[in-house]
PDB file of N, CA and C in Angstrom:
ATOM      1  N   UNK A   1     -93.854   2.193-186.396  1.00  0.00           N
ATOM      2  CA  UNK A   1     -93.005   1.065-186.150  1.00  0.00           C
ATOM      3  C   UNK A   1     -91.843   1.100-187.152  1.00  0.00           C
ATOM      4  N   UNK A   2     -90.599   1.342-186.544  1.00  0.00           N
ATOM      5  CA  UNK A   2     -89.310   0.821-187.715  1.00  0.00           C
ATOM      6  C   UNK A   2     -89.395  -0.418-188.355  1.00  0.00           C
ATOM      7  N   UNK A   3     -89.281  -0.228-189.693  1.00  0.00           N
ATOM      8  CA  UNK A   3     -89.548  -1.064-190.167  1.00  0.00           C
ATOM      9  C   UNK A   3     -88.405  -1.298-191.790  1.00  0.00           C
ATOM     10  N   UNK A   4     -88.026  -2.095-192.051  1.00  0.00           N
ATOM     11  CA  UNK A   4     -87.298  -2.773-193.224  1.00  0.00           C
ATOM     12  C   UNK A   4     -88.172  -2.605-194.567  1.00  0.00           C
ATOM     13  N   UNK A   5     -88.214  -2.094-195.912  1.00  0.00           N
ATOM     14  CA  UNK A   5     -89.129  -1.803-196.701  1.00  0.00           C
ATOM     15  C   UNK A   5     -87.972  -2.333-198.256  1.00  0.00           C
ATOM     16  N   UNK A   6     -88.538  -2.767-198.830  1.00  0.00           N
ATOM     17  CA  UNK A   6     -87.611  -3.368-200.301  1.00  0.00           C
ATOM     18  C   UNK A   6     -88.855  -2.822-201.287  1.00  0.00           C
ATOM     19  N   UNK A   7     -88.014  -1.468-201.722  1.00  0.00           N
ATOM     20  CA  UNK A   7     -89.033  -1.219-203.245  1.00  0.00           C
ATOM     21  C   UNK A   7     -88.879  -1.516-204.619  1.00  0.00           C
ATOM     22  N   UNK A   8     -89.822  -1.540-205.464  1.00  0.00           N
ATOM     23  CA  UNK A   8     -89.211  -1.696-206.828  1.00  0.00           C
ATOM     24  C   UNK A   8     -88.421  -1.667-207.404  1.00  0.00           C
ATOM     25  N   UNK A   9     -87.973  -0.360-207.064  1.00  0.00           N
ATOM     26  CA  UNK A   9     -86.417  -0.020-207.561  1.00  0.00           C
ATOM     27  C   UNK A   9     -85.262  -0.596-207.139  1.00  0.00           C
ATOM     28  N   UNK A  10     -85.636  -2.003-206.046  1.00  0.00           N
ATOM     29  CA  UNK A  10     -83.814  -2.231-205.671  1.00  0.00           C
ATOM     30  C   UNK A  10     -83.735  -1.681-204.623  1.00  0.00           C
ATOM     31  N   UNK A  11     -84.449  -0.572-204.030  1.00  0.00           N
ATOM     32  CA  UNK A  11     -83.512  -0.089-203.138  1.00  0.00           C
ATOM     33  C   UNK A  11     -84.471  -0.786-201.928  1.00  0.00           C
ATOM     34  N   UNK A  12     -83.353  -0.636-200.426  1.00  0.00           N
ATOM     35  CA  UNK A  12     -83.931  -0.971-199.126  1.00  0.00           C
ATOM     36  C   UNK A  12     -84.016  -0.045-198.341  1.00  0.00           C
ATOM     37  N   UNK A  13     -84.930   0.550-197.806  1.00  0.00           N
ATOM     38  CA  UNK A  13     -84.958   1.703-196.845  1.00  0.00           C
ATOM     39  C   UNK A  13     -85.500   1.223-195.381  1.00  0.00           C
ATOM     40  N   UNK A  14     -84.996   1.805-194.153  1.00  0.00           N
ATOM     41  CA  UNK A  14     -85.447   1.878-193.185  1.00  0.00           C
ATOM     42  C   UNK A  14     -86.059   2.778-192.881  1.00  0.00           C
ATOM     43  N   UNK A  15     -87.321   2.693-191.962  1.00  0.00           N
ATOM     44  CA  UNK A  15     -87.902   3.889-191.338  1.00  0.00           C
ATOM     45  C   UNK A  15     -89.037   3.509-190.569  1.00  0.00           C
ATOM     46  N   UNK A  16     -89.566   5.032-189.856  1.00  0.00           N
ATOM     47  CA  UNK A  16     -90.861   4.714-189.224  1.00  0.00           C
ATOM     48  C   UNK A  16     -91.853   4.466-189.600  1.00  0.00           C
ATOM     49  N   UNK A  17     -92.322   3.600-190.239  1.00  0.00           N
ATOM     50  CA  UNK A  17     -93.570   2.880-191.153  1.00  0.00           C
ATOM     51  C   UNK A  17     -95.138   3.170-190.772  1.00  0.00           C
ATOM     52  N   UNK A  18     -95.941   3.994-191.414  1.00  0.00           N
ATOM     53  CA  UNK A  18     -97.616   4.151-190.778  1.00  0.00           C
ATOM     54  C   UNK A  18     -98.315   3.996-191.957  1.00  0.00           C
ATOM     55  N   UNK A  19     -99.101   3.165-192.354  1.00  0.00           N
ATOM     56  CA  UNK A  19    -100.066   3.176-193.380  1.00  0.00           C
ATOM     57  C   UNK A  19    -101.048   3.708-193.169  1.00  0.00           C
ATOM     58  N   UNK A  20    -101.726   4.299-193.874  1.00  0.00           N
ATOM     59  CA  UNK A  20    -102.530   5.243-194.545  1.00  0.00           C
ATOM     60  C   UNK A  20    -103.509   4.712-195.653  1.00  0.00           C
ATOM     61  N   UNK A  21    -104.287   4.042-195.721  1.00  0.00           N
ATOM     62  CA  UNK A  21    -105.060   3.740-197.171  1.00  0.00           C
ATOM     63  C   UNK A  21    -103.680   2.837-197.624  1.00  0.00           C
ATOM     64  N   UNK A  22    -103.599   3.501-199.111  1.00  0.00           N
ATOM     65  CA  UNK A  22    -102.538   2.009-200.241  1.00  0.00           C
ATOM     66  C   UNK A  22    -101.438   2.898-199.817  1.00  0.00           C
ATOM     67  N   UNK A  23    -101.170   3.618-199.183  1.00  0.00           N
ATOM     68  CA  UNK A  23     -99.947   4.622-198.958  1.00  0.00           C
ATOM     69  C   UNK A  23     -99.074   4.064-197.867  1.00  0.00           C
ATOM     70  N   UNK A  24     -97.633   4.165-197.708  1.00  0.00           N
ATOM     71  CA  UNK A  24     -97.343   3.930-196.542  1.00  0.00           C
ATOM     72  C   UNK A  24     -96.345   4.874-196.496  1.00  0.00           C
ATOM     73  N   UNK A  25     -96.356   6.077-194.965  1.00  0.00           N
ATOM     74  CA  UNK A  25     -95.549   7.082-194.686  1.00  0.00           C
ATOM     75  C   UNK A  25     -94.384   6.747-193.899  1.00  0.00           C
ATOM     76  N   UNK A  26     -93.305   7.072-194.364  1.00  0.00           N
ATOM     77  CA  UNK A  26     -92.089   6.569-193.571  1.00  0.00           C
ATOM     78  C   UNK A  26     -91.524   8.161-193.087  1.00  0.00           C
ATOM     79  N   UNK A  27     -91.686   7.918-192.226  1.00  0.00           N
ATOM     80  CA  UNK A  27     -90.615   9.486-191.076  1.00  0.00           C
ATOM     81  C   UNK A  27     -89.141   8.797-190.494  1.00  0.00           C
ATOM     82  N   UNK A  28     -88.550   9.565-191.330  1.00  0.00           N
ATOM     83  CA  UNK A  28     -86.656   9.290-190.860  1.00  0.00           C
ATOM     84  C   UNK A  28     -86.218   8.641-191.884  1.00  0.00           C
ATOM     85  N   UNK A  29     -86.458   8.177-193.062  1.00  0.00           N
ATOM     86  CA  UNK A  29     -86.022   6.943-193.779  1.00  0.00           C
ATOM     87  C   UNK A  29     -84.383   7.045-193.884  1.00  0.00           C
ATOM     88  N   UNK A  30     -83.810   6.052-194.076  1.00  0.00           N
ATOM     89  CA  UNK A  30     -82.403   5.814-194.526  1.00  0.00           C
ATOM     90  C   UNK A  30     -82.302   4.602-195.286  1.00  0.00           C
ATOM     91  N   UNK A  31     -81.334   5.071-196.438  1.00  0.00           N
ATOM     92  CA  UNK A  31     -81.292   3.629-197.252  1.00  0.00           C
ATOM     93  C   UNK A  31     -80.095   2.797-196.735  1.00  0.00           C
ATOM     94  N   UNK A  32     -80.235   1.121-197.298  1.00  0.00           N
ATOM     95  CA  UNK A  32     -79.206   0.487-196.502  1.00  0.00           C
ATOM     96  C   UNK A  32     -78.285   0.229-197.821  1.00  0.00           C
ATOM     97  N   UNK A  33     -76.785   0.628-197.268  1.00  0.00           N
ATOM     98  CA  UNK A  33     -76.172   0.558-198.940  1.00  0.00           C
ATOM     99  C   UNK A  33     -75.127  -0.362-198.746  1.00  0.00           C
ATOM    100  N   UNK A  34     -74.630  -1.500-199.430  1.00  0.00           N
ATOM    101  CA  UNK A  34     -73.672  -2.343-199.031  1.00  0.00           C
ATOM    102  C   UNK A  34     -72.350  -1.711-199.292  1.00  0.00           C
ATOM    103  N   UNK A  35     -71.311  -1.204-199.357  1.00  0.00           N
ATOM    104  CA  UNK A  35     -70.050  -0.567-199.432  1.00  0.00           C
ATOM    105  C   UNK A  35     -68.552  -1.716-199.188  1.00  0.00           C
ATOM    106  N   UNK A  36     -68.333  -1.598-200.293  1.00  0.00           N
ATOM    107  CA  UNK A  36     -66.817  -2.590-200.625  1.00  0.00           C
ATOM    108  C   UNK A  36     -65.652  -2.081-199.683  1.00  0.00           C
ATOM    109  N   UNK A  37     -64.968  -3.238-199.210  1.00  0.00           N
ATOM    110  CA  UNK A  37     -64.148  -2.399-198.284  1.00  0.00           C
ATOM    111  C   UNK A  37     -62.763  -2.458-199.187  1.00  0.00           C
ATOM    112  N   UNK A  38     -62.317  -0.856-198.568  1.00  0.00           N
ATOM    113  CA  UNK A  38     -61.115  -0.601-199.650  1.00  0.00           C
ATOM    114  C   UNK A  38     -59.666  -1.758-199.614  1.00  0.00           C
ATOM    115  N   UNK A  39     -59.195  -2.207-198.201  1.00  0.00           N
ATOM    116  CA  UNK A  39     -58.423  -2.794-197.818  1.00  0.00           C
ATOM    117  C   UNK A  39     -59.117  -4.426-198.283  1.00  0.00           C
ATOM    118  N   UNK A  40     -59.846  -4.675-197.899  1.00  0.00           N
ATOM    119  CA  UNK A  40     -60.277  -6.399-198.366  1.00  0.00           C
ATOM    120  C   UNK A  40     -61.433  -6.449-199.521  1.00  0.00           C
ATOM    121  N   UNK A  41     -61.532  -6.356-200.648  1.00  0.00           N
ATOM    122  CA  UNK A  41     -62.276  -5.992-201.770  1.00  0.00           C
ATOM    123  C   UNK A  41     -63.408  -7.247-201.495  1.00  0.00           C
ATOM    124  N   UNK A  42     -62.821  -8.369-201.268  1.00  0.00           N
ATOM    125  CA  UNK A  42     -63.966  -9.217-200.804  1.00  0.00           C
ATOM    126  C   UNK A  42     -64.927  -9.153-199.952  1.00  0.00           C
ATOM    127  N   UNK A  43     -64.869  -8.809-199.040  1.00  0.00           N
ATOM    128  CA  UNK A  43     -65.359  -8.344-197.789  1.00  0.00           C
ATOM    129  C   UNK A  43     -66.154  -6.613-197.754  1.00  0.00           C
ATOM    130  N   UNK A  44     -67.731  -6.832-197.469  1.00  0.00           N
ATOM    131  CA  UNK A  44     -68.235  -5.759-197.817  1.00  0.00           C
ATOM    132  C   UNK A  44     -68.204  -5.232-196.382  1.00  0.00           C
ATOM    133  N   UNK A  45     -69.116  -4.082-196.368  1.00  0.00           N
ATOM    134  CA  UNK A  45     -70.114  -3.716-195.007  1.00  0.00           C
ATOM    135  C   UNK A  45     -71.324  -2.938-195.749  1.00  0.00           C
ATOM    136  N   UNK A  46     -72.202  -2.806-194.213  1.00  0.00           N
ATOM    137  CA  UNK A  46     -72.943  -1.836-194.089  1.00  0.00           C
ATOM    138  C   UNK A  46     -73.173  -0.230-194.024  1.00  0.00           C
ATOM    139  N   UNK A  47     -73.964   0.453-195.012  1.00  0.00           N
ATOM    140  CA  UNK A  47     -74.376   1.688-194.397  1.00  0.00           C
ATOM    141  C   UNK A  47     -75.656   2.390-193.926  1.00  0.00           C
ATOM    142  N   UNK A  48     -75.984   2.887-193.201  1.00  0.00           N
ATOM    143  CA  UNK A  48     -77.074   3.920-192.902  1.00  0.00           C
ATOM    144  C   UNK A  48     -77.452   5.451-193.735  1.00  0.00           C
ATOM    145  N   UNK A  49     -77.715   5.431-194.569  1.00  0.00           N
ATOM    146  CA  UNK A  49     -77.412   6.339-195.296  1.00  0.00           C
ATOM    147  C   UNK A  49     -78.874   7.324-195.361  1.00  0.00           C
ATOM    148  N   UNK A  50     -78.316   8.817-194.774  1.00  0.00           N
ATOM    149  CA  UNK A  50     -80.302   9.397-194.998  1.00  0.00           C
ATOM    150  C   UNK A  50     -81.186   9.673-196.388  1.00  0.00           C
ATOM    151  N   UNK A  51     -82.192   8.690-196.250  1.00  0.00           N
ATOM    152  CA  UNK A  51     -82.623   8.658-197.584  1.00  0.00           C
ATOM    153  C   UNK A  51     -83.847  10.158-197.450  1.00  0.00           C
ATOM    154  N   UNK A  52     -83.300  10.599-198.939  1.00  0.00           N
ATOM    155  CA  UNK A  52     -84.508  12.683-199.084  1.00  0.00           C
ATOM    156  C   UNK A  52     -84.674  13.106-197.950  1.00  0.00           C
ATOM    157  N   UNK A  53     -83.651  12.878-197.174  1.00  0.00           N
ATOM    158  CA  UNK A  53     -82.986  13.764-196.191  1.00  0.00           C
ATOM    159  C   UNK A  53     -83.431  15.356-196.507  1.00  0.00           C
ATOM    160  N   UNK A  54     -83.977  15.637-197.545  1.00  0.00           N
ATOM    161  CA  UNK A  54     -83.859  17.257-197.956  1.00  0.00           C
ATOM    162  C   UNK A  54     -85.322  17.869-197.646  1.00  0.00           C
ATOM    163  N   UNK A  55     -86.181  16.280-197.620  1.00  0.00           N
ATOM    164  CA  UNK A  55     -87.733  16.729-198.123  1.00  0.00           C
ATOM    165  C   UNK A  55     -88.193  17.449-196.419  1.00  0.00           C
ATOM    166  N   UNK A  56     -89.448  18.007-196.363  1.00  0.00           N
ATOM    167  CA  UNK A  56     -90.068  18.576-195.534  1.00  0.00           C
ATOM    168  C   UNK A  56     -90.468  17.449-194.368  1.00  0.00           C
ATOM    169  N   UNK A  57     -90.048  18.172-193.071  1.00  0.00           N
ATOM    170  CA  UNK A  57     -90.602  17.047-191.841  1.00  0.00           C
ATOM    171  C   UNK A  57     -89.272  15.363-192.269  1.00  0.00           C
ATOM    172  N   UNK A  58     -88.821  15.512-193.361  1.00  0.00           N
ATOM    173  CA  UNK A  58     -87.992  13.952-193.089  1.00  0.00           C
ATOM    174  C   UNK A  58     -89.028  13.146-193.427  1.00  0.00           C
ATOM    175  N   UNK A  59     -89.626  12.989-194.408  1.00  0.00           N
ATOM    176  CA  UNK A  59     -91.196  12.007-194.395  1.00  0.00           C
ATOM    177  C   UNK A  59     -91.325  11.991-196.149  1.00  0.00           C
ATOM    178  N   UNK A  60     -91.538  10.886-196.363  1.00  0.00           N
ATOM    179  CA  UNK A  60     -91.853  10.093-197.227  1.00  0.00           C
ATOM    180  C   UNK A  60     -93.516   9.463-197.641  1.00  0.00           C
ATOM    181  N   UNK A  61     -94.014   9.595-198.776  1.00  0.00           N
ATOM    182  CA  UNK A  61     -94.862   8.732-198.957  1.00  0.00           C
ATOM    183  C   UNK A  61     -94.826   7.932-199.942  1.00  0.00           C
ATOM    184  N   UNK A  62     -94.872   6.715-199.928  1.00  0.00           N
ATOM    185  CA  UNK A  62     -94.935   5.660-200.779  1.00  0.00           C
ATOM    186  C   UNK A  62     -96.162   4.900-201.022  1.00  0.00           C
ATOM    187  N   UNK A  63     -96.171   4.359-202.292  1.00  0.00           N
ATOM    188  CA  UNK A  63     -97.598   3.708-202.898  1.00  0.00           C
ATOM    189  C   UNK A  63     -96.811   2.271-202.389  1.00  0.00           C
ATOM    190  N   UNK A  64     -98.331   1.389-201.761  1.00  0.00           N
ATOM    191  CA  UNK A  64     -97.885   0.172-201.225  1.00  0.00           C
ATOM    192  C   UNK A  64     -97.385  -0.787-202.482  1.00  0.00           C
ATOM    193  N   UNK A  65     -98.071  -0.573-203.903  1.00  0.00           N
ATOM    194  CA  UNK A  65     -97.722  -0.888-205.123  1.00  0.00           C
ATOM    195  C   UNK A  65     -96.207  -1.034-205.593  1.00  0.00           C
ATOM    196  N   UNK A  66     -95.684  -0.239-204.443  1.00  0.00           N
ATOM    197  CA  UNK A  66     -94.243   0.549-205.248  1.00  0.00           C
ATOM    198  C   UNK A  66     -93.220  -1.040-204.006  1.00  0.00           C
ATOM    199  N   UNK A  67     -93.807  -1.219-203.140  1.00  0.00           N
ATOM    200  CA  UNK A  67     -92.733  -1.905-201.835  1.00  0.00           C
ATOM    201  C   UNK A  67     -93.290  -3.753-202.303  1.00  0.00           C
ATOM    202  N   UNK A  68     -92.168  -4.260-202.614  1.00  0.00           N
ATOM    203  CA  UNK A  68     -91.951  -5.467-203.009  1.00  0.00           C
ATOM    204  C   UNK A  68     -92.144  -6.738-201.305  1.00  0.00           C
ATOM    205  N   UNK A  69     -91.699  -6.073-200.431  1.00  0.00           N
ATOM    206  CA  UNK A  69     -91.609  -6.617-199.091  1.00  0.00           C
ATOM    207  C   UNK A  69     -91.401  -5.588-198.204  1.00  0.00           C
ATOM    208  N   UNK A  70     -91.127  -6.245-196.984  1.00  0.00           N
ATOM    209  CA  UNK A  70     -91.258  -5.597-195.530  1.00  0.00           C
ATOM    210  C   UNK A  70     -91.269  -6.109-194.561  1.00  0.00           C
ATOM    211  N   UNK A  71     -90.237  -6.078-193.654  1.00  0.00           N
ATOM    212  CA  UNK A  71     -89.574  -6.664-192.598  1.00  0.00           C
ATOM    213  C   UNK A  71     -89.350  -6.298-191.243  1.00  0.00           C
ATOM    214  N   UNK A  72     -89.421  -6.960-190.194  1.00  0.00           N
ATOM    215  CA  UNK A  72     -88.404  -6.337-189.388  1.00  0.00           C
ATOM    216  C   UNK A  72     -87.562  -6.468-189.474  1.00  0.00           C
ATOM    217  N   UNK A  73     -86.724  -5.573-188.516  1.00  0.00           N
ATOM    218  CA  UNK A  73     -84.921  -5.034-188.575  1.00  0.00           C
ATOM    219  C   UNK A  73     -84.495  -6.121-187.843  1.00  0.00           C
ATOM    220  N   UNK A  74     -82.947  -6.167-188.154  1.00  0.00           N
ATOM    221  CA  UNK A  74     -82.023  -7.377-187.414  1.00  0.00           C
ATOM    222  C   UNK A  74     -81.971  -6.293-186.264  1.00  0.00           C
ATOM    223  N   UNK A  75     -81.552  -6.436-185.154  1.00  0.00           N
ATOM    224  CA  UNK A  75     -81.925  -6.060-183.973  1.00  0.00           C
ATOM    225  C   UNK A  75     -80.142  -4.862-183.609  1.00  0.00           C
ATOM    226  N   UNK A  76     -79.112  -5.777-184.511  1.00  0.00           N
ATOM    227  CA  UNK A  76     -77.764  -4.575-184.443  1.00  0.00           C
ATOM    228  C   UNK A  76     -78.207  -3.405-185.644  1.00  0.00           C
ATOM    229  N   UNK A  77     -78.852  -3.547-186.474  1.00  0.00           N
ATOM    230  CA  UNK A  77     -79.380  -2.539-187.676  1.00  0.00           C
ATOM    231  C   UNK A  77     -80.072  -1.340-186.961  1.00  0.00           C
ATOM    232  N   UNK A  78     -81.319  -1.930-186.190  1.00  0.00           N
ATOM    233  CA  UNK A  78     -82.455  -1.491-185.462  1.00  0.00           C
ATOM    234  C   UNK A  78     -81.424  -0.524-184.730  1.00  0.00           C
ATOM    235  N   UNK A  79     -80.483  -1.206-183.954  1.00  0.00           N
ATOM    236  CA  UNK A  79     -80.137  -0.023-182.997  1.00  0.00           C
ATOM    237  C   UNK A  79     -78.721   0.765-183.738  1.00  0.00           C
ATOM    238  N   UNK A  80     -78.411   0.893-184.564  1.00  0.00           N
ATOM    239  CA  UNK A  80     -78.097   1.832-185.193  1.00  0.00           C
ATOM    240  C   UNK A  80     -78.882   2.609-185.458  1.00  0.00           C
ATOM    241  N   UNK A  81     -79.870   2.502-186.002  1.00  0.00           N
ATOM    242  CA  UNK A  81     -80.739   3.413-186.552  1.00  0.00           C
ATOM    243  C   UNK A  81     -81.639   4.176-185.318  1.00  0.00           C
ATOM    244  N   UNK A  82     -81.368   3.528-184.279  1.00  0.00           N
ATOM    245  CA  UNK A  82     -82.321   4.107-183.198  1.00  0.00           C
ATOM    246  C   UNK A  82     -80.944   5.500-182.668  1.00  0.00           C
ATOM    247  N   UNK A  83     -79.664   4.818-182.849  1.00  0.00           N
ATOM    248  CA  UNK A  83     -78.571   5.926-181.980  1.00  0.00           C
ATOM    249  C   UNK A  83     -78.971   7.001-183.272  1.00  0.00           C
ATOM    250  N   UNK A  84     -78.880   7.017-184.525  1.00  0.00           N
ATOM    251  CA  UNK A  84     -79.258   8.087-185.600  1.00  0.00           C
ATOM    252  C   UNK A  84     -80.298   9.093-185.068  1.00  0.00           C
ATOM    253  N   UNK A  85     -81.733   8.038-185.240  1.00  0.00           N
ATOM    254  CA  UNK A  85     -82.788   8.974-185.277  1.00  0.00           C
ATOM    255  C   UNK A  85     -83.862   8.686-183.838  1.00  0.00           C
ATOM    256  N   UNK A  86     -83.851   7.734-183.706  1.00  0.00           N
ATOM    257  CA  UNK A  86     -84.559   7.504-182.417  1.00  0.00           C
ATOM    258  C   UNK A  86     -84.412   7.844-181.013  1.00  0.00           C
ATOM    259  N   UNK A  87     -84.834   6.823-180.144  1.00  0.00           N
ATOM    260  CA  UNK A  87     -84.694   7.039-178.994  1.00  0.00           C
ATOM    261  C   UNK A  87     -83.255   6.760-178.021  1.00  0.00           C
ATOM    262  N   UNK A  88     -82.598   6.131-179.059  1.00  0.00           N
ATOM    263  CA  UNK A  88     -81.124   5.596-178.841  1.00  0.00           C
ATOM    264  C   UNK A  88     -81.500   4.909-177.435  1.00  0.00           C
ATOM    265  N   UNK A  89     -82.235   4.109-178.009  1.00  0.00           N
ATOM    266  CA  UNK A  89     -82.903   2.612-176.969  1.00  0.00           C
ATOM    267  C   UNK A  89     -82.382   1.090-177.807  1.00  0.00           C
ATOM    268  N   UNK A  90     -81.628   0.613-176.871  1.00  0.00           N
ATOM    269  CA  UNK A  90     -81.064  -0.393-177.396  1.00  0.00           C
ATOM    270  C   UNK A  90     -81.259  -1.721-177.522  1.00  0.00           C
ATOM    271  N   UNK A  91     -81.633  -2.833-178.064  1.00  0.00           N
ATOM    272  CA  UNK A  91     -82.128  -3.736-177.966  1.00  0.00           C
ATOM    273  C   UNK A  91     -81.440  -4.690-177.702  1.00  0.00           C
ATOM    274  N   UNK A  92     -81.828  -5.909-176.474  1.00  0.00           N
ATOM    275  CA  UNK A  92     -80.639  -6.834-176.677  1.00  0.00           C
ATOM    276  C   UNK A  92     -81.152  -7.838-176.433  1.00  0.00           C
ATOM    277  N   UNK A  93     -80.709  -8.982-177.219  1.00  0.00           N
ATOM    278  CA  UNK A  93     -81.124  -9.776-177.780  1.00  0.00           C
ATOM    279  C   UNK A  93     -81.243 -11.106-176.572  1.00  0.00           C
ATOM    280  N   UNK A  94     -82.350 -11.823-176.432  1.00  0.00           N
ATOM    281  CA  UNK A  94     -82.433 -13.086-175.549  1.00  0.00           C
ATOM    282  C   UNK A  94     -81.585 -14.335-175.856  1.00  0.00           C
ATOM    283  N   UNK A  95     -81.658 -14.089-177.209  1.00  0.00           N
ATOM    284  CA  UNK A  95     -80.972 -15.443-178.134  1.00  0.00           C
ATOM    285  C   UNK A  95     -79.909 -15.817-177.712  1.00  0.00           C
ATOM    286  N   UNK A  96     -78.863 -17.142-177.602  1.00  0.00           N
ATOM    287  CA  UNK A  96     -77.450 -17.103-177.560  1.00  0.00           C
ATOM    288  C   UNK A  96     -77.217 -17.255-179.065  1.00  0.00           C
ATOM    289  N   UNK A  97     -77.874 -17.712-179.362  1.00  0.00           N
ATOM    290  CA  UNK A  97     -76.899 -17.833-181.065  1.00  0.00           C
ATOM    291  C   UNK A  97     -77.360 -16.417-181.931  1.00  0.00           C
ATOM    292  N   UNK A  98     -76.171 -16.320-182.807  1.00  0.00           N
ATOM    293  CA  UNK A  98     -76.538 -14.656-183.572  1.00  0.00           C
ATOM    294  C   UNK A  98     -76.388 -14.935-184.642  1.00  0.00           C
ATOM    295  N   UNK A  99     -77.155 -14.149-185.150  1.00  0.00           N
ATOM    296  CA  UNK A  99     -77.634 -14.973-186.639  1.00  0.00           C
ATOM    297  C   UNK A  99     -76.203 -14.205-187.356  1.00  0.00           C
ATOM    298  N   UNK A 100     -75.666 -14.854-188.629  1.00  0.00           N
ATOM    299  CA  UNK A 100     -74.385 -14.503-189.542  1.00  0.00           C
ATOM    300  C   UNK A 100     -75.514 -13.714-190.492  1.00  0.00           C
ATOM    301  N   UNK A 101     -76.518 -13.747-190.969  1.00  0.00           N
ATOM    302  CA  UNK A 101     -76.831 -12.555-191.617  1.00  0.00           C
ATOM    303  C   UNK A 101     -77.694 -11.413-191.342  1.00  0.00           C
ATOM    304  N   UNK A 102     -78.173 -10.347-191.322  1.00  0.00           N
ATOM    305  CA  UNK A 102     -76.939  -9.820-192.086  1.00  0.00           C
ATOM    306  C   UNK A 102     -75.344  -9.467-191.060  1.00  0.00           C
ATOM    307  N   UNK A 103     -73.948  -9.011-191.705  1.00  0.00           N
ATOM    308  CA  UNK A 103     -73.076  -9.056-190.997  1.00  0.00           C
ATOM    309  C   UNK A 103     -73.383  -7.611-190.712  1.00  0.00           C
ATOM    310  N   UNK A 104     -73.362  -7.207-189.321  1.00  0.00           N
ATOM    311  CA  UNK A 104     -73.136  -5.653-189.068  1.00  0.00           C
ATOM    312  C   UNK A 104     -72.256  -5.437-188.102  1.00  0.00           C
ATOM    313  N   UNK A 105     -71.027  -5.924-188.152  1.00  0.00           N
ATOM    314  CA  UNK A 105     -70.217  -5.715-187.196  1.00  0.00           C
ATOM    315  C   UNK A 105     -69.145  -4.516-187.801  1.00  0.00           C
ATOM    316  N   UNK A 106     -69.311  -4.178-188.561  1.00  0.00           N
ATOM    317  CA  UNK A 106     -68.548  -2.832-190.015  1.00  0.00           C
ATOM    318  C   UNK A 106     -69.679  -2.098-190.535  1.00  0.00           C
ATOM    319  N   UNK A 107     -70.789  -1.991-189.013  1.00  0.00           N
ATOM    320  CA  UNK A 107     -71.712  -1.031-189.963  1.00  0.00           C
ATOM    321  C   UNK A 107     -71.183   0.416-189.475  1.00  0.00           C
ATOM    322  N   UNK A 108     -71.059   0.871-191.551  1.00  0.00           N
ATOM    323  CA  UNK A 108     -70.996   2.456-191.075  1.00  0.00           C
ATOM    324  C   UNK A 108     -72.270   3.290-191.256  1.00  0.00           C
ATOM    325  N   UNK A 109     -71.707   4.661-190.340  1.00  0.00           N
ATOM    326  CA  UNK A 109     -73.097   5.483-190.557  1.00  0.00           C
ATOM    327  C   UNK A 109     -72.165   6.463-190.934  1.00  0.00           C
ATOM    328  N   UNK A 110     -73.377   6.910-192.000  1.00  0.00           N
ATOM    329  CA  UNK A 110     -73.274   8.433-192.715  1.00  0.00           C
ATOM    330  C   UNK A 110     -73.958   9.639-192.675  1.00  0.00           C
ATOM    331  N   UNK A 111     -74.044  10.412-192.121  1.00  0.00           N
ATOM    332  CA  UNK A 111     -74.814  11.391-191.792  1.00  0.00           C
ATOM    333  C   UNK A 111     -74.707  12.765-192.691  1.00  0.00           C
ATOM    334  N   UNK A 112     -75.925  13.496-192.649  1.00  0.00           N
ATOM    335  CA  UNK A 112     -76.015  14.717-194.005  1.00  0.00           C
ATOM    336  C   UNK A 112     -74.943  15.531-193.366  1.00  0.00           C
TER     337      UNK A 112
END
């Protein structure tokens, strides 16, 4: 299951989430990095960024010790990350109202 993960360190990663014992294996991860925009310094965005992109299989293991929280994805995040690594299956939303956080209407993706 994609899933939203906040570890110790600060950082936020997305990925395919499977626990294992106190372990939890993430396949595909990408971290989410906020990025200042050059033209409006106030005004940030989003990135997709591949997190140990280098390691074997794209897979991660983490101690559940190490992940502070864990979420699901806002549903415009989700399908970014699905056109990246998934099934580039798109989700759309029942709701009329859209939630203001997070903003991903300036989400960029970065690819290795």
């Amino acid at each position: 299951m994609i899933r939203l993960l906040k570890l110790i360190t600060s950082e936020e990663i997305v990925g395919d989430c499977t626990k294992r014992g106190s372990k939890i294996f993430v396949k595909k991860p990408c971290a989410i990095m906020l990025i200042q925009s050059r033209s409006t310094p106030d005004q940030h965005s989003m990135a997709l960024i591949p997190y140990a992109g280098y390691t074997k299989g794209h897979e991660v293991q983490i101690e559940s010790k190490h992940i502070v929280w864990e979420a699901e994805l806002d549903e415009d995040v989700l399908n970014q990350y699905n056109s990246l690594f998934g099934s580039d299956i798109q989700i759309v939303s029942a709701s009329v109202e859209k939630p203001t956080i997070p903003n991903t209407s300036t989400l960029n993706i970065v690819k290795n």
